[in-house]
C-alpha atoms as a PDB file:
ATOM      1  CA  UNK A   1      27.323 -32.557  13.153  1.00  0.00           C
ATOM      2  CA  UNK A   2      25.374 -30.456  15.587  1.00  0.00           C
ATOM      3  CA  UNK A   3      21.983 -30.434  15.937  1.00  0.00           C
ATOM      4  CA  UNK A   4      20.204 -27.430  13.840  1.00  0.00           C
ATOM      5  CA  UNK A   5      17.417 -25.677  14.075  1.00  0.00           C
ATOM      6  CA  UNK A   6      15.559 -23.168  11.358  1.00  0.00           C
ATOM      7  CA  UNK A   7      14.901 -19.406  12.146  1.00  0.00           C
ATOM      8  CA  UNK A   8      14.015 -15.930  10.936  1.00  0.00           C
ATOM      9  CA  UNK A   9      17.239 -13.458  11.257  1.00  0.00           C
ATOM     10  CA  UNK A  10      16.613  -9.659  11.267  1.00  0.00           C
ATOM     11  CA  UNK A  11      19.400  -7.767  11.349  1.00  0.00           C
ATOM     12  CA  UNK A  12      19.588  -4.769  13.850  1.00  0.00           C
ATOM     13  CA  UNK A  13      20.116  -1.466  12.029  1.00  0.00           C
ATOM     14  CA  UNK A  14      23.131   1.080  12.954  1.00  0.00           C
ATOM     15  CA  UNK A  15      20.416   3.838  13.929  1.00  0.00           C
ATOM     16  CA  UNK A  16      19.136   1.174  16.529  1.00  0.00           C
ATOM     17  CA  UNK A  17      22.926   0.043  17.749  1.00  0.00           C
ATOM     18  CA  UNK A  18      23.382  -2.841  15.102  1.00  0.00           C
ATOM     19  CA  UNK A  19      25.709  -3.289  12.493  1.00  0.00           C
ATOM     20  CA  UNK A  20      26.583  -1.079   9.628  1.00  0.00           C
ATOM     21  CA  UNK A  21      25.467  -3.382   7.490  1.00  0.00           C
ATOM     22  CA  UNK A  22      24.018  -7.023   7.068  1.00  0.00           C
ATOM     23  CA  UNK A  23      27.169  -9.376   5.951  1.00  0.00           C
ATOM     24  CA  UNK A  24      27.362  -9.685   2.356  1.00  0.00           C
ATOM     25  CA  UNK A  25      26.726 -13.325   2.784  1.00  0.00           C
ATOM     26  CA  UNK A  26      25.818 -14.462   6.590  1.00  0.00           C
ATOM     27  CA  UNK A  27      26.541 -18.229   5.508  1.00  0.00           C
ATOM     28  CA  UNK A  28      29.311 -19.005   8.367  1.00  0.00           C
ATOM     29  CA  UNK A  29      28.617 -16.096  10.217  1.00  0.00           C
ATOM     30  CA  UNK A  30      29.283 -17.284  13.992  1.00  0.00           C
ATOM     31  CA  UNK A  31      28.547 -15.024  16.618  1.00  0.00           C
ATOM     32  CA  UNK A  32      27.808 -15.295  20.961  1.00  0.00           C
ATOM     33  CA  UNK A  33      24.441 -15.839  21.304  1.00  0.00           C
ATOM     34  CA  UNK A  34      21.863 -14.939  24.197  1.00  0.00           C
ATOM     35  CA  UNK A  35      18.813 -16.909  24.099  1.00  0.00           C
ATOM     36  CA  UNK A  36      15.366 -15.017  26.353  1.00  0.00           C
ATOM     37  CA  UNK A  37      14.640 -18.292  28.247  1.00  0.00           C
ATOM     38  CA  UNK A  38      18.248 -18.038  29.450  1.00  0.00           C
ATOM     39  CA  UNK A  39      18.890 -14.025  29.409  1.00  0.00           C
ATOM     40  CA  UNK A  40      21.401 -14.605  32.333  1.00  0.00           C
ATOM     41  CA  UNK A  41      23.268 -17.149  30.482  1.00  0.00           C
ATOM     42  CA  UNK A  42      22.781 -19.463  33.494  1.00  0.00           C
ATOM     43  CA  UNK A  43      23.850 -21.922  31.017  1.00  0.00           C
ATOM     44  CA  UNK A  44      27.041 -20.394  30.384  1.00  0.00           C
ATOM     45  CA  UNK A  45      27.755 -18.586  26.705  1.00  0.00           C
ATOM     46  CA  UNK A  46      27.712 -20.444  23.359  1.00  0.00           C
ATOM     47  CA  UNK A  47      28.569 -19.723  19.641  1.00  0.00           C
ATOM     48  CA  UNK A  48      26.243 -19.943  17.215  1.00  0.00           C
ATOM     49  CA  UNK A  49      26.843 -20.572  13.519  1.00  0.00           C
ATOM     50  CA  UNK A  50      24.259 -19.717  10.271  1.00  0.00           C
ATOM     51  CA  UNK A  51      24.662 -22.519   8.344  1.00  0.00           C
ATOM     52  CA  UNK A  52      23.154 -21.459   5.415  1.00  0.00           C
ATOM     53  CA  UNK A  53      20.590 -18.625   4.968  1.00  0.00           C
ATOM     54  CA  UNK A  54      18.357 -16.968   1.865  1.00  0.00           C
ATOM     55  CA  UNK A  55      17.270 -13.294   1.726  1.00  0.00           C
ATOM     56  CA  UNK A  56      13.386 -12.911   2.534  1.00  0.00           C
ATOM     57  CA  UNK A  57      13.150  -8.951   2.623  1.00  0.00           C
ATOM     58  CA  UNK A  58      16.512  -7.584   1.083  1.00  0.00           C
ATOM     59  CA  UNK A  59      19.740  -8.340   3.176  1.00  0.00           C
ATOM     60  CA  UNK A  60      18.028  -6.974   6.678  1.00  0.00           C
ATOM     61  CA  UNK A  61      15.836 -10.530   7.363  1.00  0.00           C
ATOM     62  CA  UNK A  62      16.808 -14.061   6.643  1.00  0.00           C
ATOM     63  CA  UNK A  63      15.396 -17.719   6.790  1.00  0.00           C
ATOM     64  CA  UNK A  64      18.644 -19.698   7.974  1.00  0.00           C
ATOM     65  CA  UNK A  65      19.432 -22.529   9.557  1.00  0.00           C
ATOM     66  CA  UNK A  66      21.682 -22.794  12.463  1.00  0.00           C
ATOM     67  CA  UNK A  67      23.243 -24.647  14.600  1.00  0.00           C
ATOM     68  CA  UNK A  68      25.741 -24.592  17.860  1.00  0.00           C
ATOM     69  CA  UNK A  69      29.685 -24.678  17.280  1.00  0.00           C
ATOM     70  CA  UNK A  70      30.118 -27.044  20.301  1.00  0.00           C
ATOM     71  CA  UNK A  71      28.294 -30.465  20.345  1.00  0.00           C
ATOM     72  CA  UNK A  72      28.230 -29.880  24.289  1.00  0.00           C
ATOM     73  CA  UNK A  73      26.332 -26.787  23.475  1.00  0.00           C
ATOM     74  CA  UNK A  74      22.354 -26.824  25.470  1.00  0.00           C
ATOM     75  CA  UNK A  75      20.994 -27.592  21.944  1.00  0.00           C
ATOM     76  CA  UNK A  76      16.994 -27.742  23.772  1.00  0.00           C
ATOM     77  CA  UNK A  77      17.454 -23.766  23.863  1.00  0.00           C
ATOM     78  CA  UNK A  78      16.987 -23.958  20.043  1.00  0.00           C
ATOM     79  CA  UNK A  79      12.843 -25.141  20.456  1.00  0.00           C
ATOM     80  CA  UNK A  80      10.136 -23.860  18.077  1.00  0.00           C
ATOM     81  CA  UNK A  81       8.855 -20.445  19.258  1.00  0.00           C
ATOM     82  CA  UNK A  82      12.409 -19.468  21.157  1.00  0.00           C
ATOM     83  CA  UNK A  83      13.764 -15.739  20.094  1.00  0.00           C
ATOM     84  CA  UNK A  84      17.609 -14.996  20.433  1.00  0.00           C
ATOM     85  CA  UNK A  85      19.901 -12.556  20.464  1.00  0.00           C
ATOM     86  CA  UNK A  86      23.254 -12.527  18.089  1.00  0.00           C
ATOM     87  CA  UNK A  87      25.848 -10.624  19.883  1.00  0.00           C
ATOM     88  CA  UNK A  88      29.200  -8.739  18.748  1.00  0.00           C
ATOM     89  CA  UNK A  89      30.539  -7.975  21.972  1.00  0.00           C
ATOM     90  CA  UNK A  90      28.068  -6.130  24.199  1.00  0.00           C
ATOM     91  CA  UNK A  91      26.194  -5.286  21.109  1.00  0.00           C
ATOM     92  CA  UNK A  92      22.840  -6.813  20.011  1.00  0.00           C
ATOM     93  CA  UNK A  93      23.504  -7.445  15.916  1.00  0.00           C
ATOM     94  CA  UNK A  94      19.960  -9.429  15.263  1.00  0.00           C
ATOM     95  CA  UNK A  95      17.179 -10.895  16.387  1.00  0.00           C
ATOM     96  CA  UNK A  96      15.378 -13.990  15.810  1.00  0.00           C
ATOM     97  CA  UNK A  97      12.768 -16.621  16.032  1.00  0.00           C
ATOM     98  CA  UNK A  98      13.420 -20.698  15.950  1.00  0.00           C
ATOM     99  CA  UNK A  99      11.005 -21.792  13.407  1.00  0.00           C
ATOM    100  CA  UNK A 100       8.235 -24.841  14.153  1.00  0.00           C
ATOM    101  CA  UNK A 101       9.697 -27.480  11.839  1.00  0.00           C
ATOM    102  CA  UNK A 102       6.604 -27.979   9.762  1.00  0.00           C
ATOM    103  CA  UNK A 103       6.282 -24.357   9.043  1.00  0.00           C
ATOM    104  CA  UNK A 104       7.667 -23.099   5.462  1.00  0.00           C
ATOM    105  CA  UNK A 105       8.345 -19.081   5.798  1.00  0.00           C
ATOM    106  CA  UNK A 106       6.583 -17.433   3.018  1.00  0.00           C
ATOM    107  CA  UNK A 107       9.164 -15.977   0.082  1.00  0.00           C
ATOM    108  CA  UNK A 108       8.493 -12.585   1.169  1.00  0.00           C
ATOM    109  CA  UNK A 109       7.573 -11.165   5.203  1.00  0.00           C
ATOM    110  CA  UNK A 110       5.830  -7.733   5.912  1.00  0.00           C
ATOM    111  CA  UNK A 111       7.046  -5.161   8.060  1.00  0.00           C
ATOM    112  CA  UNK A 112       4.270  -5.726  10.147  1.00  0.00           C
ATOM    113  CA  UNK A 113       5.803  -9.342  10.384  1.00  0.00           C
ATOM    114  CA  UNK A 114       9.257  -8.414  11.278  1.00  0.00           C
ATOM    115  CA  UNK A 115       8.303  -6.045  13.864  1.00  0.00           C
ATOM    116  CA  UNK A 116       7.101  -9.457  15.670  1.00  0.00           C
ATOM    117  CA  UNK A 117      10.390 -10.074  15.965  1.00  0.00           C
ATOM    118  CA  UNK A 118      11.614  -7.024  18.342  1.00  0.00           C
END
C-alpha cells in the first residue's frame, strides 16, 4: 500500500468554479492532483485517492486521509504544511492542507479556519 498522508479537504463551491456539490461520500474519490511546491507539475501528474474521510463542517470540509494511486508516485510532495489542489479537468474541485502527524483536527473548524485554506 501507498504511503498516506492526513489532510483538511474543502470543497470549492459552484459560485467559485467548483463542483455542484461535495460527493455524497468522498471515500474513493480519486482525482489529478496539483501540489503548490510543484504548480508546474515538473514532476509529471499523479492521482490522488481519499482513503477515508469524516465531515468536520457539513459536507464542504473534511479530515481524510490520502494517499497516491501509483507506488512510483513523488510521495515527499505529501509533507506536513503542503496545500494541494484536486482537479476535474482544468477545474480546481478543493483545496487542502497535509496535516503534521501529531496534530488531531478539532471535531468542528471555523470559517475563519477554512478561509486559511484558500
Amino acid at each position: 500500500m501507498n504511503p498516506q498522508a492526513r489532510a483538511i479537504i474543502r470543497w470549492v463551491p459552484a459560485s467559485r468554479g467548483g463542483r455542484k456539490a461535495p460527493p455524497p461520500d468522498a471515500t474513493g474519490f480519486t482525482t489529478p492532483v496539483r501540489f503548490e511546491s510543484d504548480a508546474v507539475a515538473s514532476r509529471g501528474w499523479w492521482s490522488l485517492r481519499i482513503i477515508d474521510a469524516r465531515q468536520l463542517l457539513g459536507p464542504e470540509v473534511l479530515d481524510a486521509r490520502v494517499a497516491f494511486v501509483m507506488p512510483e508516485a513523488p510521495h515527499d510532495l505529501l509533507k506536513e504544511g503542503e496545500r494541494f489542489e484536486l482537479l476535474e479537468g482544468p477545474r480546481v474541485v478543493a483545496k487542502a492542507v497535509v496535516l503534521p502527524t501529531a496534530i488531531e483536527p478539532p471535531d468542528r473548524i471555523s470559517e475563519f479556519e477554512l478561509a486559511l485554506l484558500g
